[in-house]
Protein backbone atom coordinates (compact mmCIF):
# COMPACT_ATOMS: atom_id res chain seq x y z
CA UNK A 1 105.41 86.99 125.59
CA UNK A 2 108.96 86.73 124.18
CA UNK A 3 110.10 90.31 123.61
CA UNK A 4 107.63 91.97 124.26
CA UNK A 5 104.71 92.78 127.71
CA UNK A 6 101.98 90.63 127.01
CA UNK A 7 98.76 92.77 126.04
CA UNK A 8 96.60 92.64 128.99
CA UNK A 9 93.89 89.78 128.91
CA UNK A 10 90.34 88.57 129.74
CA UNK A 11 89.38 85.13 130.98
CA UNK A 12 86.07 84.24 129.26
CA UNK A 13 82.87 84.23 131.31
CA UNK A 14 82.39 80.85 133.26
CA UNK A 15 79.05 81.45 133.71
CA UNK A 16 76.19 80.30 131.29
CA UNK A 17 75.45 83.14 128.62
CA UNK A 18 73.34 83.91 126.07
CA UNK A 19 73.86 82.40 122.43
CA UNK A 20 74.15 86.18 121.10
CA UNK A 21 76.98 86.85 123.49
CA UNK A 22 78.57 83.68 123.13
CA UNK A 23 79.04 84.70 119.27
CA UNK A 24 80.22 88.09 119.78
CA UNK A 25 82.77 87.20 122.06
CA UNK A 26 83.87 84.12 119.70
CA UNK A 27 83.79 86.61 116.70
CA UNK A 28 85.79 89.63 118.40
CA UNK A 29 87.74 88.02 121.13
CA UNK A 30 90.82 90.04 120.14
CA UNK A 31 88.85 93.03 121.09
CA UNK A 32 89.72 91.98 124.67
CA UNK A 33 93.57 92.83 124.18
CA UNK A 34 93.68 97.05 124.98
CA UNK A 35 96.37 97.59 122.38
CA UNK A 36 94.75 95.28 119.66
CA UNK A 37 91.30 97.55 120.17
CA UNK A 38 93.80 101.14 120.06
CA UNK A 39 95.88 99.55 116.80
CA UNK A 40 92.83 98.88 115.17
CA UNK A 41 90.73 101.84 115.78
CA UNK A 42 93.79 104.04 114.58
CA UNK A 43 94.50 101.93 111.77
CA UNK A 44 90.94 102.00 110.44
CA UNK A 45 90.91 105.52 110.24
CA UNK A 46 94.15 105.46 107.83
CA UNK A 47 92.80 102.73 106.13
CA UNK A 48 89.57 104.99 105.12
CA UNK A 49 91.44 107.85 104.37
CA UNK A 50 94.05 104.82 102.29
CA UNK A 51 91.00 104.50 100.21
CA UNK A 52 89.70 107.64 99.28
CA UNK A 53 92.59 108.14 97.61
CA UNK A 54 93.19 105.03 95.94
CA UNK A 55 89.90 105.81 94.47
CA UNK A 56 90.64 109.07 93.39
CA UNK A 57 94.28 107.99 92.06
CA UNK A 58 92.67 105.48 89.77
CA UNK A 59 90.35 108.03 88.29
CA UNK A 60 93.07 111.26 88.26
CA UNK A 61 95.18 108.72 85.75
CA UNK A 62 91.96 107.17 83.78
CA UNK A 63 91.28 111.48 83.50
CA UNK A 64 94.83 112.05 82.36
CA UNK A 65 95.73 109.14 80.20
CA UNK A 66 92.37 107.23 79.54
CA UNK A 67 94.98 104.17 79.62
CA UNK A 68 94.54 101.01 81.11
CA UNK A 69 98.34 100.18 80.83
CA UNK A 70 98.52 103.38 83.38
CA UNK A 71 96.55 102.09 85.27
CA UNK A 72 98.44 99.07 86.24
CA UNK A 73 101.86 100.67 85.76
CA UNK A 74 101.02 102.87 89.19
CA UNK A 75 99.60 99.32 90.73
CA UNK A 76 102.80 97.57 89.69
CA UNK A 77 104.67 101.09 91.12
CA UNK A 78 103.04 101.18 94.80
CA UNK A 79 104.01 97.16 95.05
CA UNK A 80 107.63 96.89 93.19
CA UNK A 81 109.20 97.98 96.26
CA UNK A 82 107.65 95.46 98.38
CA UNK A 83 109.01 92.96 95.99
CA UNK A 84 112.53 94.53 95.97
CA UNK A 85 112.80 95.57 99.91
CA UNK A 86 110.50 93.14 102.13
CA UNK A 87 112.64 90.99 102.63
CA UNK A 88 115.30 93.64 104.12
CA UNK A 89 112.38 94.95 106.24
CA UNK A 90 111.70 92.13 107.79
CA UNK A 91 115.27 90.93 109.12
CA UNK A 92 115.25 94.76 110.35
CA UNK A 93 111.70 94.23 111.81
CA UNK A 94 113.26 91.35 113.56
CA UNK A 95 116.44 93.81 115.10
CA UNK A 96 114.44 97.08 115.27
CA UNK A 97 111.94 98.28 117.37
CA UNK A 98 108.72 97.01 115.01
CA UNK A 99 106.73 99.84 116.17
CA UNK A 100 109.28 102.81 115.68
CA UNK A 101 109.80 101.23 112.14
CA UNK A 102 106.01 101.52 111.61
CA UNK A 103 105.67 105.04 112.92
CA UNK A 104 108.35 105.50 110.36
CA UNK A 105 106.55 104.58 107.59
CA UNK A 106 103.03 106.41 108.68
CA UNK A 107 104.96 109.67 108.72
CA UNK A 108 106.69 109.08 104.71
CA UNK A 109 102.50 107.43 103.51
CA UNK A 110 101.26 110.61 105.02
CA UNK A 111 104.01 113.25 103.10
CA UNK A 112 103.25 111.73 100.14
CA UNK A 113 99.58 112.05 100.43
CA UNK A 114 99.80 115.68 100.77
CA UNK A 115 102.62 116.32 98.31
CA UNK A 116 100.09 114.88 95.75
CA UNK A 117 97.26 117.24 97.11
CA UNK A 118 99.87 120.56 96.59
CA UNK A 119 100.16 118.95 93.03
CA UNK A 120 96.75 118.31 92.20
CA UNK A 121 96.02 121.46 94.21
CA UNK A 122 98.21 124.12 92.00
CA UNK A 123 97.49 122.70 88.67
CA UNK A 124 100.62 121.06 87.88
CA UNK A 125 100.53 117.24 88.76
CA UNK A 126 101.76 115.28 85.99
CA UNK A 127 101.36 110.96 85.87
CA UNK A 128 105.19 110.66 86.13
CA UNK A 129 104.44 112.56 89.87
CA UNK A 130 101.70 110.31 90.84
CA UNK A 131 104.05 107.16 89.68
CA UNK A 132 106.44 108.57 91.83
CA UNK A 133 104.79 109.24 94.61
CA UNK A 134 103.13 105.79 94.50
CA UNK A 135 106.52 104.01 94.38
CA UNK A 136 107.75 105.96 97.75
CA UNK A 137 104.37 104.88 99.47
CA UNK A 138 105.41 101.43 98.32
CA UNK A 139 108.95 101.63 99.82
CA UNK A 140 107.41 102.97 102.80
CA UNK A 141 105.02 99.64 103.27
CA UNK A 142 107.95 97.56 102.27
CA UNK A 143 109.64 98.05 105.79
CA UNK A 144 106.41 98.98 107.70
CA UNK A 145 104.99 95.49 106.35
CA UNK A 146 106.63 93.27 108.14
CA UNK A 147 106.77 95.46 110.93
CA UNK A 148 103.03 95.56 111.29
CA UNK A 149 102.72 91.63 110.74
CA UNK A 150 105.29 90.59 113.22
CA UNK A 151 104.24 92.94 115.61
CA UNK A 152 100.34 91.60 115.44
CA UNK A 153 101.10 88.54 117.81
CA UNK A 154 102.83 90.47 120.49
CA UNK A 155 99.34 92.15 120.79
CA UNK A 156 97.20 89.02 121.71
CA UNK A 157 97.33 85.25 123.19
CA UNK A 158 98.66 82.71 120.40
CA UNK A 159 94.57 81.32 120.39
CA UNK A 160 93.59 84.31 119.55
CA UNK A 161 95.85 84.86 116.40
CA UNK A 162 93.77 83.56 113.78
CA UNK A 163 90.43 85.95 115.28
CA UNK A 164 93.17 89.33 115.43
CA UNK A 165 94.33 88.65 111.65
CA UNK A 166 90.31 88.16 110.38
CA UNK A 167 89.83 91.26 112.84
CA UNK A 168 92.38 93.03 111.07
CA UNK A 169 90.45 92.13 107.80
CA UNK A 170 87.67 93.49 109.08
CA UNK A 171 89.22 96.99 109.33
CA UNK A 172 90.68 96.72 106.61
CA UNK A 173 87.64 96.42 104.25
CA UNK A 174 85.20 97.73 106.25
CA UNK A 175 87.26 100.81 105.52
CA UNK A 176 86.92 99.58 101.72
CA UNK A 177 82.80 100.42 102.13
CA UNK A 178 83.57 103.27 103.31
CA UNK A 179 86.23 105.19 102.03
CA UNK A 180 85.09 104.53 98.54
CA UNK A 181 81.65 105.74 99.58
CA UNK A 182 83.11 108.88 100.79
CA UNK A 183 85.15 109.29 97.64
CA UNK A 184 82.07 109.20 95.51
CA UNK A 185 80.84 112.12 97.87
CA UNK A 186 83.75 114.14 98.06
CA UNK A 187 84.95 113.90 94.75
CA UNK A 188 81.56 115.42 93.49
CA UNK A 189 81.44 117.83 96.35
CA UNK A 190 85.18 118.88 96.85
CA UNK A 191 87.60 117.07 94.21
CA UNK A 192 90.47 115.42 94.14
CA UNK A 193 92.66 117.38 96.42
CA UNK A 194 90.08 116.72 99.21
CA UNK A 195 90.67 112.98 98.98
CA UNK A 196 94.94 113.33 99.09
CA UNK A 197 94.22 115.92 102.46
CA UNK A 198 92.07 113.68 103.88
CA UNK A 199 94.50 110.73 103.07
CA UNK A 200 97.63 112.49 104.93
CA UNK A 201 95.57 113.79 107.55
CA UNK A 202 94.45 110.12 108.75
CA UNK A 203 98.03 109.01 109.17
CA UNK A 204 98.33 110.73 112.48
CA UNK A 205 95.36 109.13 114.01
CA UNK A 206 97.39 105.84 113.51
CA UNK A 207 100.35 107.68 114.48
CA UNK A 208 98.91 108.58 118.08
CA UNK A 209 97.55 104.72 118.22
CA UNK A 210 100.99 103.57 118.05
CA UNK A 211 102.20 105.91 120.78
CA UNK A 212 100.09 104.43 122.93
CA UNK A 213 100.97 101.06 122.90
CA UNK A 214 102.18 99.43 126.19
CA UNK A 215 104.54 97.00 123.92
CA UNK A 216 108.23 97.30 124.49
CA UNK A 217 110.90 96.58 122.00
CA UNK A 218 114.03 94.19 123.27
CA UNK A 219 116.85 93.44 121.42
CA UNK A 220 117.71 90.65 120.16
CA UNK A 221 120.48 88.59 122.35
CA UNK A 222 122.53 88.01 118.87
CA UNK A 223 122.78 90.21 116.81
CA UNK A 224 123.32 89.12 112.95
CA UNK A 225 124.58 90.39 109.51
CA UNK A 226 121.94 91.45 106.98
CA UNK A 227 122.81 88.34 104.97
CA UNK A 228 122.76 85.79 108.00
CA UNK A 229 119.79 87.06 109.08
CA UNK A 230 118.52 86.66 105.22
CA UNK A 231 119.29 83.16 105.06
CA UNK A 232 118.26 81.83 108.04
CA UNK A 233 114.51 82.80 106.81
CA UNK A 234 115.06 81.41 103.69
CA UNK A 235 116.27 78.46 105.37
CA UNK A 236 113.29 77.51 107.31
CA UNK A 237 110.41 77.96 104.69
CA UNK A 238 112.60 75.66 102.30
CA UNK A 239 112.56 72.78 104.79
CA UNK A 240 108.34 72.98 104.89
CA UNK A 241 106.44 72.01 102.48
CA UNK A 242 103.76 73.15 103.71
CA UNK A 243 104.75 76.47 104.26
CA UNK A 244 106.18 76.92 100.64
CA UNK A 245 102.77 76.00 99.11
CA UNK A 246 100.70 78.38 100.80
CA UNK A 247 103.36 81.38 99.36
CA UNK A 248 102.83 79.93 96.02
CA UNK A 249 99.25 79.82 96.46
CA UNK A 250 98.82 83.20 97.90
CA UNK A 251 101.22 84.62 95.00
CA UNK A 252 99.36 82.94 92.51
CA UNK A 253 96.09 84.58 93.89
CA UNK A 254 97.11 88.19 93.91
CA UNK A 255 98.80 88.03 90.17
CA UNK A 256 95.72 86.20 88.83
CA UNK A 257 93.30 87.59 90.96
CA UNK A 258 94.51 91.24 91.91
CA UNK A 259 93.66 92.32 88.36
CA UNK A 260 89.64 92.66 89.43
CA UNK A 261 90.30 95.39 91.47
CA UNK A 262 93.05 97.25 88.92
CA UNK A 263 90.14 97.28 85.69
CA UNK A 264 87.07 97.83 88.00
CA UNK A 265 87.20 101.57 86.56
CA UNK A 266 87.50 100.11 83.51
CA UNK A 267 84.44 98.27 83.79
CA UNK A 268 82.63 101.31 85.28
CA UNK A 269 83.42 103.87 82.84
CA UNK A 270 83.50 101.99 79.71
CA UNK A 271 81.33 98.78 80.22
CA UNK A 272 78.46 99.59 82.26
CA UNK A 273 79.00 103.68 81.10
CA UNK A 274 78.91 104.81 84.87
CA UNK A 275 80.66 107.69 86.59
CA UNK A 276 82.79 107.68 89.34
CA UNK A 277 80.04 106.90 91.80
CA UNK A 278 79.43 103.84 89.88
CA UNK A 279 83.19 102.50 90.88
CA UNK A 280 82.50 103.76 94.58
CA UNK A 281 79.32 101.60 94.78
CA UNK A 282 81.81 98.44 93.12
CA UNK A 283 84.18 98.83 95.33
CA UNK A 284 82.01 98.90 98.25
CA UNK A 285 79.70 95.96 97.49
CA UNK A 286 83.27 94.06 96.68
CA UNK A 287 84.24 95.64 100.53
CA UNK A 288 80.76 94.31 101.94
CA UNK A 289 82.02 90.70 100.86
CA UNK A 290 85.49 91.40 102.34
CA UNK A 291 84.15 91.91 105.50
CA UNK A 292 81.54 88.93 105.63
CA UNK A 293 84.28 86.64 105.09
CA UNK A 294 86.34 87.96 107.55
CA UNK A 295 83.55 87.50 110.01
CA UNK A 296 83.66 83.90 108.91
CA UNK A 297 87.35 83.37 109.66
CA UNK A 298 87.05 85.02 113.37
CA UNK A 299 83.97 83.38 114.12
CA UNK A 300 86.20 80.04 113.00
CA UNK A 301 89.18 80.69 114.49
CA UNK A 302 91.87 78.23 114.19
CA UNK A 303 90.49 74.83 112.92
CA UNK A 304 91.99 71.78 111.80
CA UNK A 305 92.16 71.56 107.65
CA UNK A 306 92.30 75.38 107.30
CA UNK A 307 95.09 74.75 104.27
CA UNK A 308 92.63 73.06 102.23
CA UNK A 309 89.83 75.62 102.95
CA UNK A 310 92.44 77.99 101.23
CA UNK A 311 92.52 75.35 98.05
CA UNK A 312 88.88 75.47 97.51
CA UNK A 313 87.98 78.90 97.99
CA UNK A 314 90.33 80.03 95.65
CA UNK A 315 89.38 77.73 92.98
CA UNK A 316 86.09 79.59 93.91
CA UNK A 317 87.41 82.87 93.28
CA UNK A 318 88.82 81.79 89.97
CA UNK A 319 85.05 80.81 88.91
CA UNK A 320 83.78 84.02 90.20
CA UNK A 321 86.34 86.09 88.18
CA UNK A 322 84.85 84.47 85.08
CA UNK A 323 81.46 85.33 85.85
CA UNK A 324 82.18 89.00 86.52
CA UNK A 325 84.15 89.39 82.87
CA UNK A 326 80.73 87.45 81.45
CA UNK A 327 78.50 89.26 83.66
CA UNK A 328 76.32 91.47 81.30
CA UNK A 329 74.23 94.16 84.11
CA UNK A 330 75.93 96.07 86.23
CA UNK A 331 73.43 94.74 89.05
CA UNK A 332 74.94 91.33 88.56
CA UNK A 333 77.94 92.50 88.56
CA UNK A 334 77.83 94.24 92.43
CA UNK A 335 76.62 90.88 93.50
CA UNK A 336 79.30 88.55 92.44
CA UNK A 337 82.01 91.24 93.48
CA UNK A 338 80.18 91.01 97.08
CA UNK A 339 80.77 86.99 96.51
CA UNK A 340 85.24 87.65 95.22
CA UNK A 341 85.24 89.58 98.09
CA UNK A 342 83.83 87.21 100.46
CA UNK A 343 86.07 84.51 98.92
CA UNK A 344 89.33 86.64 98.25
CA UNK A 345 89.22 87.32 102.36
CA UNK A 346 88.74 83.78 103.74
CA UNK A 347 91.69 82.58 101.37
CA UNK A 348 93.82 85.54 102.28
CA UNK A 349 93.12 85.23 106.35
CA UNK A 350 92.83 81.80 106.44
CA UNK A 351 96.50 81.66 104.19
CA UNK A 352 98.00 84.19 106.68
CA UNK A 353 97.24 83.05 109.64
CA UNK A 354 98.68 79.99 108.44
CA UNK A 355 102.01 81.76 108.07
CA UNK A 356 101.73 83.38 111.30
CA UNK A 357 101.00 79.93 113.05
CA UNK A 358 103.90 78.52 112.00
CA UNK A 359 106.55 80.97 112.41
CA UNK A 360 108.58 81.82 115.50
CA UNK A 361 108.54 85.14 117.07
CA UNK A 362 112.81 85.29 117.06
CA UNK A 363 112.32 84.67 113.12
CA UNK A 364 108.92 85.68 112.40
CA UNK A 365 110.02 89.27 110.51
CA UNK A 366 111.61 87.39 107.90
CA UNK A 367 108.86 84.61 107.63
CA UNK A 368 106.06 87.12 106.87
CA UNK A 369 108.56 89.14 104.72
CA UNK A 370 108.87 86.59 102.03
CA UNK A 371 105.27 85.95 102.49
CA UNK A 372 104.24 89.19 101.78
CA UNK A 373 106.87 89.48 99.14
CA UNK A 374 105.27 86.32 97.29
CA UNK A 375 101.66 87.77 98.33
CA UNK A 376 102.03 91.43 97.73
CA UNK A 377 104.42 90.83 94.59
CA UNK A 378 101.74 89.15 93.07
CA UNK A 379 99.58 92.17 92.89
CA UNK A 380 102.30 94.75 90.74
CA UNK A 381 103.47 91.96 88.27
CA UNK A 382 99.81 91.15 87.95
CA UNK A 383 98.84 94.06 87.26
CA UNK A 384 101.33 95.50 84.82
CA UNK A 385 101.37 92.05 82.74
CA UNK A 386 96.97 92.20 82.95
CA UNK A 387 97.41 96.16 82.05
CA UNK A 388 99.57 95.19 78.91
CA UNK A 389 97.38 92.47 77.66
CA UNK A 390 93.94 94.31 78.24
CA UNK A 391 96.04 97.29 75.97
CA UNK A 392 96.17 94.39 73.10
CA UNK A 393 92.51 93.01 73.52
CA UNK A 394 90.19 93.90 76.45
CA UNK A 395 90.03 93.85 79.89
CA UNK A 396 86.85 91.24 80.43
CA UNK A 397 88.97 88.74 78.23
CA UNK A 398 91.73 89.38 80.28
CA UNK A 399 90.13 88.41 83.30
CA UNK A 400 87.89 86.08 82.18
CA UNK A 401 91.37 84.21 81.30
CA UNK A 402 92.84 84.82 84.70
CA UNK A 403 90.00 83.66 86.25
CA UNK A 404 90.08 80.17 84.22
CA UNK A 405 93.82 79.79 85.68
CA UNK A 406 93.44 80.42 89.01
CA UNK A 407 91.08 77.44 88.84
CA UNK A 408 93.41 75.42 86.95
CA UNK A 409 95.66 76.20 90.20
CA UNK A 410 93.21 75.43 93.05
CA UNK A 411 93.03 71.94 91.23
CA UNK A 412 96.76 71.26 90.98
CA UNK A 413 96.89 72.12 94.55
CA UNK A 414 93.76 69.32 95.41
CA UNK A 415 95.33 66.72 93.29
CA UNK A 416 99.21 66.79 94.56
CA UNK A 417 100.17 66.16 98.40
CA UNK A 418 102.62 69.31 98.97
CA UNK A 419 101.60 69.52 102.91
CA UNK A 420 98.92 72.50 103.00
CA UNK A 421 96.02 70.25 103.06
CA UNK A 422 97.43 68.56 106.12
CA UNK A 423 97.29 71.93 107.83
């Protein structure tokens, strides 16, 4: 495939089977590809470890500065390098060997992880280290970013892009049940610094997955300059319509919608008066949802109309970011996070495979790097202009304001022909 050995495959079954086996092979047909199944097993195991310590991060700055404006200054640190150096990463994803580059970036995540564990460890971590740190793990997933996206369809058949990406998904938040859960517990058992070792220690699991992958890297047949390479990317998403409106979309989504996540230990602590097993148990019923939807969108596949599934559900997600600022019992509250993350997921795997679909392998890098700088920058500026504002008034208000917005989006999007509901 292209420039890379095609990952080894499986015809399906031509004999009759059972309904059961039918829908496990429909839902995790990428699970056929050996070095999709190694990727994602190593990858899950970061991801865990990825979220034990984005739970204890959140509460090590809510413990030192009791700010919410702290808060999303470290969310707005970890993504301002994605917004700054995506793009660069993926014209050098598109040059470089795409799994060397991500290698590359494992090894910096994981030295920051445990440079934030000495800290924590010998009594001397201030918040200006734990910005820091967060904006080098940021610059790290600014190159590794596009490296990781554009290296996904090298792994699997084209058909069976849309199932890898809600696989992916699936990793990804099935590690957000469980490293939260295991925060909870090892915060009260061990602390902080248990969470930052575990954290570092993860990255070489993914590490060792990458070294293991039969994919081979070949150059491209001509070469170009940084800026060349720049605008040809820019130059084919401006000429589709379609393609533009799902970046806006997904940007739009993250800045109005990323928010939920940044305040949920805000809500936790000071609304519902829980302790930091409280925001484990929100994060992991807001995981649960994650990974439901993600089901959905590998059970679906690729389908016709997928564009204007993303319209709707995120005019959903708007609605259900209004009801969590209103919601007044924390009970309530678990369920309609299960529900955003349900929702978020199908709009973000459904928008992305979109992307993926309709960009070229020789250009793909750059494709998914302004994607992900439109998707991904969302989530900083959101949360640093949500952080300021909740500083002035309060948090639900905040949100509950977002929320109205994002729906006032979904219905621009359903009234005006820009392409994506075509697709």
């Amino acid at each position: 495939m292209g420039d890379t050995l095609r990952a080894e495959s499986a015809d399906p079954e031509t004999v009759p089977q059972p309904a059961t086996q039918r829908f496990l092979r429909r839902v995790a047909a990428a699970f056929l590809y050996r070095d999709f199944r190694t990727l994602w097993i190593g990858s899950l195991t970061s991801t865990i470890g990825t979220w034990m310590q984005n739970i204890a991060q959140n509460w090590l700055i809510l413990s030192m500065t009791g700010s919410a404006f702290y808060l999303g200054l470290d969310a707005f640190l970890q993504q301002l390098p994605i917004m700054l150096f995506t793009l660069i990463g993926g014209v050098v994803a598109d040059r470089r060997d795409r799994r060397l580059m991500l290698m590359t970036s494992q090894y910096i995540q994981m030295a920051s992880a445990l440079t934030l564990a000495g800290l924590v460890f010998f009594h001397v971590v201030q918040v200006w280290h734990v910005l820091t740190l967060s904006f080098i793990t940021g610059l790290a997933q600014s190159f590794g970013g596009p490296a990781n996206q554009s290296l996904l369809p090298s792994l699997v058949d084209k058909r069976d892009l849309p199932n890898a990406i809600a696989l992916n998904s699936i990793q990804f938040n099935l590690a957000r049940i469980v490293g939260p859960l295991l925060a909870g517990l090892a915060l009260a058992a061990y602390g902080m610094v248990f969470c930052f070792t575990a954290n570092g220690l993860s990255f070489l699991v993914v590490i060792v997955a990458l070294m293991l992958l039969h994919v081979k890297h070949v150059p491209p047949t001509t070469p170009q300059r940084m800026r060349e390479g720049l605008h040809d990317g820019f130059h084919y998403v401006r000429h589709r319509s379609g393609l533009i409106a799902v970046i806006v979309i997904a940007s739009a989504t993250t800045f109005l919608g990323y928010p939920l996540m940044t305040f949920l230990p805000i809500f936790a602590q000071r609304i519902f008066h829980e302790a930091v097993g409280g925001y484990s148990v929100m994060m992991a019923f807001s995981g649960a949802g994650s990974v439901c939807g993600a089901l959905l969108v590998a059970w679906l596949g690729q389908y016709r109309r997928m564009g204007l599934t993303v319209i709707g559900v995120v005019g959903l997600f708007g609605l259900l970011i209004v009801a969590f600022a209103l919601s007044p019992a924390v009970w309530l509250s678990y369920a309609i996070l299960f529900c955003t993350g349900a929702g978020m997921m199908v709009a973000f795997s459904t928008a992305t495979s979109l992307v993926q679909l309709m960009a070229p392998n020789e250009i793909r890098g750059r494709v998914l790097s302004i994607y992900m700088v439109a998707f991904r920058g969302g989530m900083p500026l959101g949360s640093l202009a949500a952080g300021y504002f909740a500083s002035l008034t309060s948090a639900p208000l905040v949100l509950g304001v977002n929320g109205v917005l994002l729906v006032c989006v979904s219905l621009y999007f359903l009234s005006r022909d820009h392409g994506i509901k075509a697709l």
